[in-house]
Protein backbone atom coordinates (compact mmCIF):
# COMPACT_ATOMS: atom_id res chain seq x y z
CA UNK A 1 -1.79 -88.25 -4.00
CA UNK A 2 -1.20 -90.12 -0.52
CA UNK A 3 -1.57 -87.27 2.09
CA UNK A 4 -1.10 -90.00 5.09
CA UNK A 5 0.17 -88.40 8.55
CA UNK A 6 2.34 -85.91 6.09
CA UNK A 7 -1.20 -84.05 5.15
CA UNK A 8 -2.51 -83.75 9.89
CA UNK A 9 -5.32 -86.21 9.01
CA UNK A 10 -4.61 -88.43 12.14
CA UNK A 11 -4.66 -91.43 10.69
CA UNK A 12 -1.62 -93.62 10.01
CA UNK A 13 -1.19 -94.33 6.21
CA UNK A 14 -3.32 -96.71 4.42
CA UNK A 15 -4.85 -97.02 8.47
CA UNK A 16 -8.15 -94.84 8.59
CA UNK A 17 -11.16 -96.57 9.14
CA UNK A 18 -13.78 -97.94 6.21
CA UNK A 19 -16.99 -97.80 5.52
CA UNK A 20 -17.42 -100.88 7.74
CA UNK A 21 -15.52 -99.94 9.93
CA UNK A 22 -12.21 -101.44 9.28
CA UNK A 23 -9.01 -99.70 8.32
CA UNK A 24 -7.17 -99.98 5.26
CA UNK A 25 -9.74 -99.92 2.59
CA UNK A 26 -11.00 -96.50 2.99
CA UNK A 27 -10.68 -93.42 0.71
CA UNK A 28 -8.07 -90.52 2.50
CA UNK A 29 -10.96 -87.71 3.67
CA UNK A 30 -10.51 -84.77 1.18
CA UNK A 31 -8.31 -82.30 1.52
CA UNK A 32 -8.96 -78.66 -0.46
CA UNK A 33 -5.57 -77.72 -2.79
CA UNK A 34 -5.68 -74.55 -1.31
CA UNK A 35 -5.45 -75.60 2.26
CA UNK A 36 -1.70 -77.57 1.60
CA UNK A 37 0.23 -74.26 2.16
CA UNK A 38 -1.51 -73.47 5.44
CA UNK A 39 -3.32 -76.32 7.53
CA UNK A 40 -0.87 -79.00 6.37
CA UNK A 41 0.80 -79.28 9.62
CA UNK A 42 -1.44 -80.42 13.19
CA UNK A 43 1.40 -79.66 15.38
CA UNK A 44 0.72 -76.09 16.07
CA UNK A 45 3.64 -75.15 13.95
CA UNK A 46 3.41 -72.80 11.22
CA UNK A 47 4.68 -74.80 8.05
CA UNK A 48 4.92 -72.04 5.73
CA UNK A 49 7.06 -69.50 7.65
CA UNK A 50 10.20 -70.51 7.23
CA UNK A 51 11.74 -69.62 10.20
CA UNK A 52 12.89 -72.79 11.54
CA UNK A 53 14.95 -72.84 8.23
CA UNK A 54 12.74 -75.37 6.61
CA UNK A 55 11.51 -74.59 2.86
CA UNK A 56 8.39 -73.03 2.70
CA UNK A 57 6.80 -75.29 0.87
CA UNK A 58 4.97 -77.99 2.21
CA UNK A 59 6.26 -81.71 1.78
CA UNK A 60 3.81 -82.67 -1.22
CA UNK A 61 5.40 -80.36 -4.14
CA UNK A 62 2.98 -78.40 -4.54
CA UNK A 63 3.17 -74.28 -5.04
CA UNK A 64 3.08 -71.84 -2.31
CA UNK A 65 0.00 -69.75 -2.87
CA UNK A 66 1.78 -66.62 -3.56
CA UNK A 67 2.74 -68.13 -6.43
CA UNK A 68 0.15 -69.92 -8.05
CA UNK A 69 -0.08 -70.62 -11.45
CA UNK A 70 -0.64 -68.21 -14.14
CA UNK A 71 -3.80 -69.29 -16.19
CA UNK A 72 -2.45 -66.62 -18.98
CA UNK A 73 1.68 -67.99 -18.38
CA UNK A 74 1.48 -69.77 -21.27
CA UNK A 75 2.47 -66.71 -23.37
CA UNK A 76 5.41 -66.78 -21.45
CA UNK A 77 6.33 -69.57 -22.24
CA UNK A 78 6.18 -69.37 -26.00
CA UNK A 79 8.33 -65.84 -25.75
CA UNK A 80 11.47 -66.91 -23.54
CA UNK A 81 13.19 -64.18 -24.92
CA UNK A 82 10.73 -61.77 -22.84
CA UNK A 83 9.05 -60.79 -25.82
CA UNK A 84 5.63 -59.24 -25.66
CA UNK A 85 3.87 -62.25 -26.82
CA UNK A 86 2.05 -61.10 -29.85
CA UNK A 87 1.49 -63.53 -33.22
CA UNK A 88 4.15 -63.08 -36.26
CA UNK A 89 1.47 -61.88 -38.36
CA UNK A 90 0.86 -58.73 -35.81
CA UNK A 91 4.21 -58.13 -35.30
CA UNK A 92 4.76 -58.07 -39.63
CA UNK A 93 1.79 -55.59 -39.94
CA UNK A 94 3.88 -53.15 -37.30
CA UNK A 95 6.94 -54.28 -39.04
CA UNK A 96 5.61 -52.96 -42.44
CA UNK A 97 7.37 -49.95 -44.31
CA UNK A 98 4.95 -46.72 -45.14
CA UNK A 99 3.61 -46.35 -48.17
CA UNK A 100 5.66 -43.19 -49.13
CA UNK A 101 8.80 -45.10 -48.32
CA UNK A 102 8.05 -47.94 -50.93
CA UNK A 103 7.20 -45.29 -53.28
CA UNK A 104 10.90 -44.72 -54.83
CA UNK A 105 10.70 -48.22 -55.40
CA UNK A 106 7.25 -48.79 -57.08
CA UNK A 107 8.49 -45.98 -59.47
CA UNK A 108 11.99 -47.57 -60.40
CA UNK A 109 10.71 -50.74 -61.33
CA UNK A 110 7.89 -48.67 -63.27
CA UNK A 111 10.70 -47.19 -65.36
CA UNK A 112 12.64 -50.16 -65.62
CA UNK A 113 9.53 -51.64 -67.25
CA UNK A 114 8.95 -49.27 -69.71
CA UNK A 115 12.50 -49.21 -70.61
CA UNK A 116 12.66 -52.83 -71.72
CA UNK A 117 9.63 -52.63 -72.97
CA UNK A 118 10.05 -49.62 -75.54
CA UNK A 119 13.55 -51.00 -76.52
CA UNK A 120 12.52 -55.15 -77.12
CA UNK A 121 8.33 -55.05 -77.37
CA UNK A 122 6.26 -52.15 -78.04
CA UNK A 123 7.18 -48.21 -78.58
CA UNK A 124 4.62 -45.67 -79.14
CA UNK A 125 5.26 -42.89 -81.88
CA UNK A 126 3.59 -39.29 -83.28
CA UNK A 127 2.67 -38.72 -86.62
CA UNK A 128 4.43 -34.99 -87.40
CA UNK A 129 2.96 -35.07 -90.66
CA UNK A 130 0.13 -35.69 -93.57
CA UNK A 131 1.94 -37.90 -95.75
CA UNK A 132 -0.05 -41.07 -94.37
CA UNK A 133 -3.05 -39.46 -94.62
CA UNK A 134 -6.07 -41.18 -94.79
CA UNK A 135 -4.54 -44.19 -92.72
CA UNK A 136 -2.85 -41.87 -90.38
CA UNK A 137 -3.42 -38.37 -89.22
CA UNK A 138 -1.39 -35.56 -87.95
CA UNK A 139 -1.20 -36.11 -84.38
CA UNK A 140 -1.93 -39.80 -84.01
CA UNK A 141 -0.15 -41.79 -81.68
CA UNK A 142 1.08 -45.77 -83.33
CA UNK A 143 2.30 -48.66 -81.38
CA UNK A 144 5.25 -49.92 -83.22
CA UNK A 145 5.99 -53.78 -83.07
CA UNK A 146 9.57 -54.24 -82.03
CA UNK A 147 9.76 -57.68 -81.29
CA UNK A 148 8.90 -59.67 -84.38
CA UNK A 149 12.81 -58.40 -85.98
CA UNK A 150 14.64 -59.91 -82.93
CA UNK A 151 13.06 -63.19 -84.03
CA UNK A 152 13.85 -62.48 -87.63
CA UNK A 153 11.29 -60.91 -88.81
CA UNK A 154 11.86 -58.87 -91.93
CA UNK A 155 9.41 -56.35 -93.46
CA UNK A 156 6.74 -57.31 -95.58
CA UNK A 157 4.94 -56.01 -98.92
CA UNK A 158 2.09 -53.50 -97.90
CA UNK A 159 3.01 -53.21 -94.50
CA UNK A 160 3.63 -49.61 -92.49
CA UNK A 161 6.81 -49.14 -90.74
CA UNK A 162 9.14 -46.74 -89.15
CA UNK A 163 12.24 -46.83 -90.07
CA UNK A 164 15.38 -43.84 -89.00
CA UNK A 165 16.25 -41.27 -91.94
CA UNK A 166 18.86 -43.21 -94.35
CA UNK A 167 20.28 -40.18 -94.80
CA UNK A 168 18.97 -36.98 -96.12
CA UNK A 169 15.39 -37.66 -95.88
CA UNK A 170 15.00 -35.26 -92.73
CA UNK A 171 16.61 -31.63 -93.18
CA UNK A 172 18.98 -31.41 -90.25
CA UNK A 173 17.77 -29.67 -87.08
CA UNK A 174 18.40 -29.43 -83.36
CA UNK A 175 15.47 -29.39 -80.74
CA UNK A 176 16.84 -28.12 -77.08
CA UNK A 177 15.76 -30.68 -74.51
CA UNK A 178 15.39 -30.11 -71.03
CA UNK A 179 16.62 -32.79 -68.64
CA UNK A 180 13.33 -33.94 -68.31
CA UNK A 181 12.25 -34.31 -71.90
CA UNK A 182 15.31 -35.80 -72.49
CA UNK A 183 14.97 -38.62 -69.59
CA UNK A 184 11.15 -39.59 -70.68
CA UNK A 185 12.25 -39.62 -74.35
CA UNK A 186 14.89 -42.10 -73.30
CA UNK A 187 12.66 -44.43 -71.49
CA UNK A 188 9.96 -44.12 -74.09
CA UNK A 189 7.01 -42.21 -72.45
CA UNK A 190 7.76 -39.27 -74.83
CA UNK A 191 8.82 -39.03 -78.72
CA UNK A 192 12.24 -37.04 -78.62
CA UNK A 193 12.30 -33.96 -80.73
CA UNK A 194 15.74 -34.96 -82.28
CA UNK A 195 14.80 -38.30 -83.38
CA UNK A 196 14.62 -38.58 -87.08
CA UNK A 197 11.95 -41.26 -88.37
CA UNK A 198 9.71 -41.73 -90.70
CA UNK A 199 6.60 -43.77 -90.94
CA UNK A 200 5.71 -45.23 -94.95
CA UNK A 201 4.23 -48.03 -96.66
CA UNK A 202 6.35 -50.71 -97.91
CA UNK A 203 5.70 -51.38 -101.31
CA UNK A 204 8.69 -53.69 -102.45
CA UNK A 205 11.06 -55.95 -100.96
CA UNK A 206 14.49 -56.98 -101.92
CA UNK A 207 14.26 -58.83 -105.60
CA UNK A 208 11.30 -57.43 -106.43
CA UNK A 209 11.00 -54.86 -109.36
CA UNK A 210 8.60 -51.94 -108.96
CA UNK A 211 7.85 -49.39 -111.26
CA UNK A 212 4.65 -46.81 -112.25
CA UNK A 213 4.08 -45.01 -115.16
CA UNK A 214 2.33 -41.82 -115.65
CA UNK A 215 -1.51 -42.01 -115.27
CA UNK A 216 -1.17 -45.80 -114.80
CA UNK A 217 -1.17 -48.14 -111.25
CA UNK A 218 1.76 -49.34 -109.47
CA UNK A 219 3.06 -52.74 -110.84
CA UNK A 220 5.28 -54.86 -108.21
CA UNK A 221 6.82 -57.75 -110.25
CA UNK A 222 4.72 -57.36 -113.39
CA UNK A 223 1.69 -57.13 -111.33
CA UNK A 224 -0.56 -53.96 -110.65
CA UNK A 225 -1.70 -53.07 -107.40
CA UNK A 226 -5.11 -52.17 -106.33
CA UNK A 227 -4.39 -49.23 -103.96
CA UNK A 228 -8.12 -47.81 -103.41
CA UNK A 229 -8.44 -48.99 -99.83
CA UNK A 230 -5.56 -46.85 -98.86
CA UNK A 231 -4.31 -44.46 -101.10
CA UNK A 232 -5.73 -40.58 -100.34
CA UNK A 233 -9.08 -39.54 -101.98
CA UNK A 234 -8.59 -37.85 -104.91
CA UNK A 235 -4.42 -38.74 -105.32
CA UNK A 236 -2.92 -40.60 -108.11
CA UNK A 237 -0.35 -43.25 -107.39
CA UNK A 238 2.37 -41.77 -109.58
CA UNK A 239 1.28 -39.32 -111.66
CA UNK A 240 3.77 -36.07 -109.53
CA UNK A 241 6.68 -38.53 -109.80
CA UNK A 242 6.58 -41.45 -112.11
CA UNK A 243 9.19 -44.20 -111.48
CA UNK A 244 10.91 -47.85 -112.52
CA UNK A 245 11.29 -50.26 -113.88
CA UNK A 246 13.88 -50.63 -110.37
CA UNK A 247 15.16 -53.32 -109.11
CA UNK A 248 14.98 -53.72 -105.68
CA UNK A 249 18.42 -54.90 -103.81
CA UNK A 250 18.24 -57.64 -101.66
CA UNK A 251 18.06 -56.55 -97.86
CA UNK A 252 16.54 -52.94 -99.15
CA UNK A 253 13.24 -51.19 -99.07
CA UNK A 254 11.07 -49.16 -101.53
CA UNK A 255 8.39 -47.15 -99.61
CA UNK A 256 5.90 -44.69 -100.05
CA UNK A 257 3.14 -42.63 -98.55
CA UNK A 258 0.01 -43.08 -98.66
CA UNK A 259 -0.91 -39.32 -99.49
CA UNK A 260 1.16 -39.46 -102.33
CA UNK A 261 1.17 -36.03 -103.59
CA UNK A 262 2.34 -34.88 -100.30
CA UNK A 263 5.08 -37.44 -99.76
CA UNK A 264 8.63 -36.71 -100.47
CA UNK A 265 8.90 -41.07 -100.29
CA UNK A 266 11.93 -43.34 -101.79
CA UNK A 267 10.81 -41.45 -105.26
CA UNK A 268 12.35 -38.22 -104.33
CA UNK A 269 15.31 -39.63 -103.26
CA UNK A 270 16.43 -41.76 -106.02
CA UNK A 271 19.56 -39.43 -106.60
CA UNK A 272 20.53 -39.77 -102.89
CA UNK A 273 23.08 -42.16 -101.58
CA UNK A 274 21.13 -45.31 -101.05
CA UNK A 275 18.89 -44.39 -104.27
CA UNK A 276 15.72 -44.15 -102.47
CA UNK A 277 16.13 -47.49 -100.66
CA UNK A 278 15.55 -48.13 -97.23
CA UNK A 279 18.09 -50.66 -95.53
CA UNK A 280 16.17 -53.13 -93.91
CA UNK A 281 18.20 -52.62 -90.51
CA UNK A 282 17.07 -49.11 -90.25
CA UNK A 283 13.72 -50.44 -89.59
CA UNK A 284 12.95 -49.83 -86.08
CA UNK A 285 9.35 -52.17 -86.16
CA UNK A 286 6.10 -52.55 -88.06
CA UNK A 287 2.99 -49.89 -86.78
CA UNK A 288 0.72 -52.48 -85.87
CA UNK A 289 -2.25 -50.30 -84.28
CA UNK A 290 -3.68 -46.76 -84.03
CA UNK A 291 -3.72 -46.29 -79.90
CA UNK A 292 -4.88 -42.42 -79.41
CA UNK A 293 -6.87 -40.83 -80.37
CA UNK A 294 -9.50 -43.51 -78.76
CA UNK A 295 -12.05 -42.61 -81.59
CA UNK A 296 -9.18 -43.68 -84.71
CA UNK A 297 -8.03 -46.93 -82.77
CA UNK A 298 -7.55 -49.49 -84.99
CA UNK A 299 -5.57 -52.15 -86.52
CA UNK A 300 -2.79 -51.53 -89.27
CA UNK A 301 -3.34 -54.63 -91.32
CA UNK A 302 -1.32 -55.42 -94.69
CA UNK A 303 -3.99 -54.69 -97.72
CA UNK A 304 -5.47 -57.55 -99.85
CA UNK A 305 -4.07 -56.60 -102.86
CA UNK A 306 -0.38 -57.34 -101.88
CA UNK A 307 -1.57 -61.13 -101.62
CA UNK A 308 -1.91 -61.49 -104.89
CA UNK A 309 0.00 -64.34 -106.54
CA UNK A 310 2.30 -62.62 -109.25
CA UNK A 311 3.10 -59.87 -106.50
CA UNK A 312 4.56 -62.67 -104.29
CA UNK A 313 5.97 -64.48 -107.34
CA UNK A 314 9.40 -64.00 -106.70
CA UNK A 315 9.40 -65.07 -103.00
CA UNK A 316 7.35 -68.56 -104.14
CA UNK A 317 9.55 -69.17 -107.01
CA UNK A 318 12.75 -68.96 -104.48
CA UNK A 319 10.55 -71.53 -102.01
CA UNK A 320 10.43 -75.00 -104.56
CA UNK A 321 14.30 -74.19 -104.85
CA UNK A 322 14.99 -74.41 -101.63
CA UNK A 323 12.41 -77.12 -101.21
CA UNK A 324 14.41 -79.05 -103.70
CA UNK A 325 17.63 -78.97 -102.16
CA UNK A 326 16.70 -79.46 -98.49
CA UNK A 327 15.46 -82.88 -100.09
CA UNK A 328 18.35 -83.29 -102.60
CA UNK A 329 20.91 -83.30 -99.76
CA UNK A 330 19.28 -86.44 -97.84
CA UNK A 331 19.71 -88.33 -101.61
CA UNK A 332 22.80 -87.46 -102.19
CA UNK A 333 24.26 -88.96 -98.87
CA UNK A 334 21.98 -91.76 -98.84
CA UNK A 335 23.47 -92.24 -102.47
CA UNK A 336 26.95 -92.27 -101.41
CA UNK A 337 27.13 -94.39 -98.52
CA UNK A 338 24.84 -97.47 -100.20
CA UNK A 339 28.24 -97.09 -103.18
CA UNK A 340 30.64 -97.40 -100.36
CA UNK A 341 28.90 -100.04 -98.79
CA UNK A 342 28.69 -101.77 -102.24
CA UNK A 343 32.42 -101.43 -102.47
CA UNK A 344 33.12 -102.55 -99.80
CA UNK A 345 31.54 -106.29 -99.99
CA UNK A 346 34.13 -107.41 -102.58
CA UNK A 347 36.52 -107.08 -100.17
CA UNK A 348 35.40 -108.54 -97.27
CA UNK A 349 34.42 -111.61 -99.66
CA UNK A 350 37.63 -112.10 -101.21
CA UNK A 351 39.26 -112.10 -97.73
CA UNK A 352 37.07 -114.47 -96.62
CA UNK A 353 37.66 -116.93 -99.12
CA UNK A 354 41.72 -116.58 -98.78
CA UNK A 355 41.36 -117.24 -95.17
């Protein structure tokens, strides 16, 4: 900046001498910042006193040193609100709740969790009894696919499900609950005492017939099934309670245990309302794997035998049908509108020659 006569140098402005001597062309001598607040004035008169009434500040703008410039001010600046100055990211960590304070949270959303899934995926259940044995033992714990049926999904031949008491499988009984059982049972981190189902084989679907004589092998539409992988050492299939021929109604269920002489299955309840058939809507999912104890985990998979082709002869017989007329309806309209467009022609010719 010019400091000229304003600054005491002596000289006139743009009139100090050279460095050959002439004036004009020379550099102003240096003047320290610090000295502008002080030493600006040559008169004798102190310029920063103010008490002539004149500002205290000297004539070329700059601060008084009193209040010289904060190196650190810019802080200030970014917190005009007279806030401490500290980055968002500090301020969030203070900001954030204790742990015990989230906790009432973490564990509702837990429970919400396991109530949808135990009612739409996956629900564990207990085996109460031996009439699965070998596949399943007393005390095992299943996970039961619940999903699959919302799609659809119906049972299938030589699959194990649980399905609820049709009525008069289960002798009638009332647990007491405390509020506690009752509130895990509900979300599905418990079996409830009171609920009544029961865990079988499927053996036939609806439209299949199923029958087994005395010292002979189950037969499922004519053909005989190959238990051995399943059934318990030493049992028969049929021999305590031969069966059949039975015809299976459609959206029904024949089941059975695979201890069979310790079963009380849809053989023993053939003079029951329902005749020993299990409604397909009672089925509450297909056991799909052995989870505890961890040395019996392991999958539940549907046995070889029930692949056979005259066991699944009714269901591919029922297929071409439906096959055929999924491709008869196409025909048939294509059929019909080539006649009405062939009807059509005459007249459009006949007008065409009157005109």
């Amino acid at each position: 900046m010019a400091v000229g006569t304003r600054s005491g140098s002596g000289y006139p402005e743009d009139g100090g001498p050279g460095a050959d001597g002439r004036t004009g062309d020379a550099e102003p001598p240096a003047v320290e910042r610090g000295s502008d607040s002080v030493t600006a004035e040559t008169d004798g008169t102190a310029a920063g006193s103010g008490a002539d009434g004149d500002s205290p500040w000297i004539s070329s703008g700059a601060k008084p040193q009193h209040e010289a410039p904060d190196p650190d001010g810019a802080a200030e600046v970014a917190n005009p609100d007279g806030g401490s100055g500290e980055p968002d990211d500090k301020k969030a960590a203070k900001k954030q709740r204790p742990f015990w304070k989230e906790l009432p949270m973490l564990i509702g959303i837990a429970l919400i969790l396991a109530l949808i899934i135990k009612t739409f995926l996956v629900q564990a259940f207990s085996i109460p009894s031996d009439s699965m044995q070998d596949t399943l033992q007393r005390g095992d714990r299943v996970l039961v696919d619940k999903l699959t049926p919302w799609f659809g999904a119906t049972p299938e031949r030589g699959e194990v499900v649980v399905f609820h008491d049709p009525g008069g499988w289960l002798p009638e009984a009332h647990v007491e609950e405390n509020f506690l059982q009752t509130a895990l049972s509900f979300i599905g981190l418990m079996p409830s005492a009171n609920e009544k189902d029961l865990i079988k084989r499927v053996i036939a679907v609806g439209g299949d017939t199923v029958e087994c004589k005395k010292g002979g092998k189950i037969q499922v539409n004519g053909t005989a099934l190959d238990e051995s992988s399943y059934i318990y050492p030493g049992n028969t299939p049929c021999d305590d309670k031969p069966f059949g021929p039975l015809k299976v109604p459609k959206g029904k269920l024949w089941v059975m245990g695979d201890h069979r002489q310790d079963s009380l299955d849809s053989r023993y309840h053939q003079n029951q309302p329902g005749d020993g058939f299990v409604p397909e809507k009672q089925v509450v999912g297909r056991a799909i794997v052995k989870a505890w104890p961890i040395d019996r985990w392991g999958t539940l998979p549907v046995p070889e035998t029930y692949d056979q082709k005259g066991v699944q002869s009714r269901a591919l017989s029922a297929a071409p049908g439906a096959v055929g007329l999924a491709g008869a309806v196409p025909l048939v309209l294509w059929r019909r509108r080539r006649t009405q467009l062939q009807q059509s022609r005459p007249v459009a010719q006949s007008a065409s020659h009157e005109g």
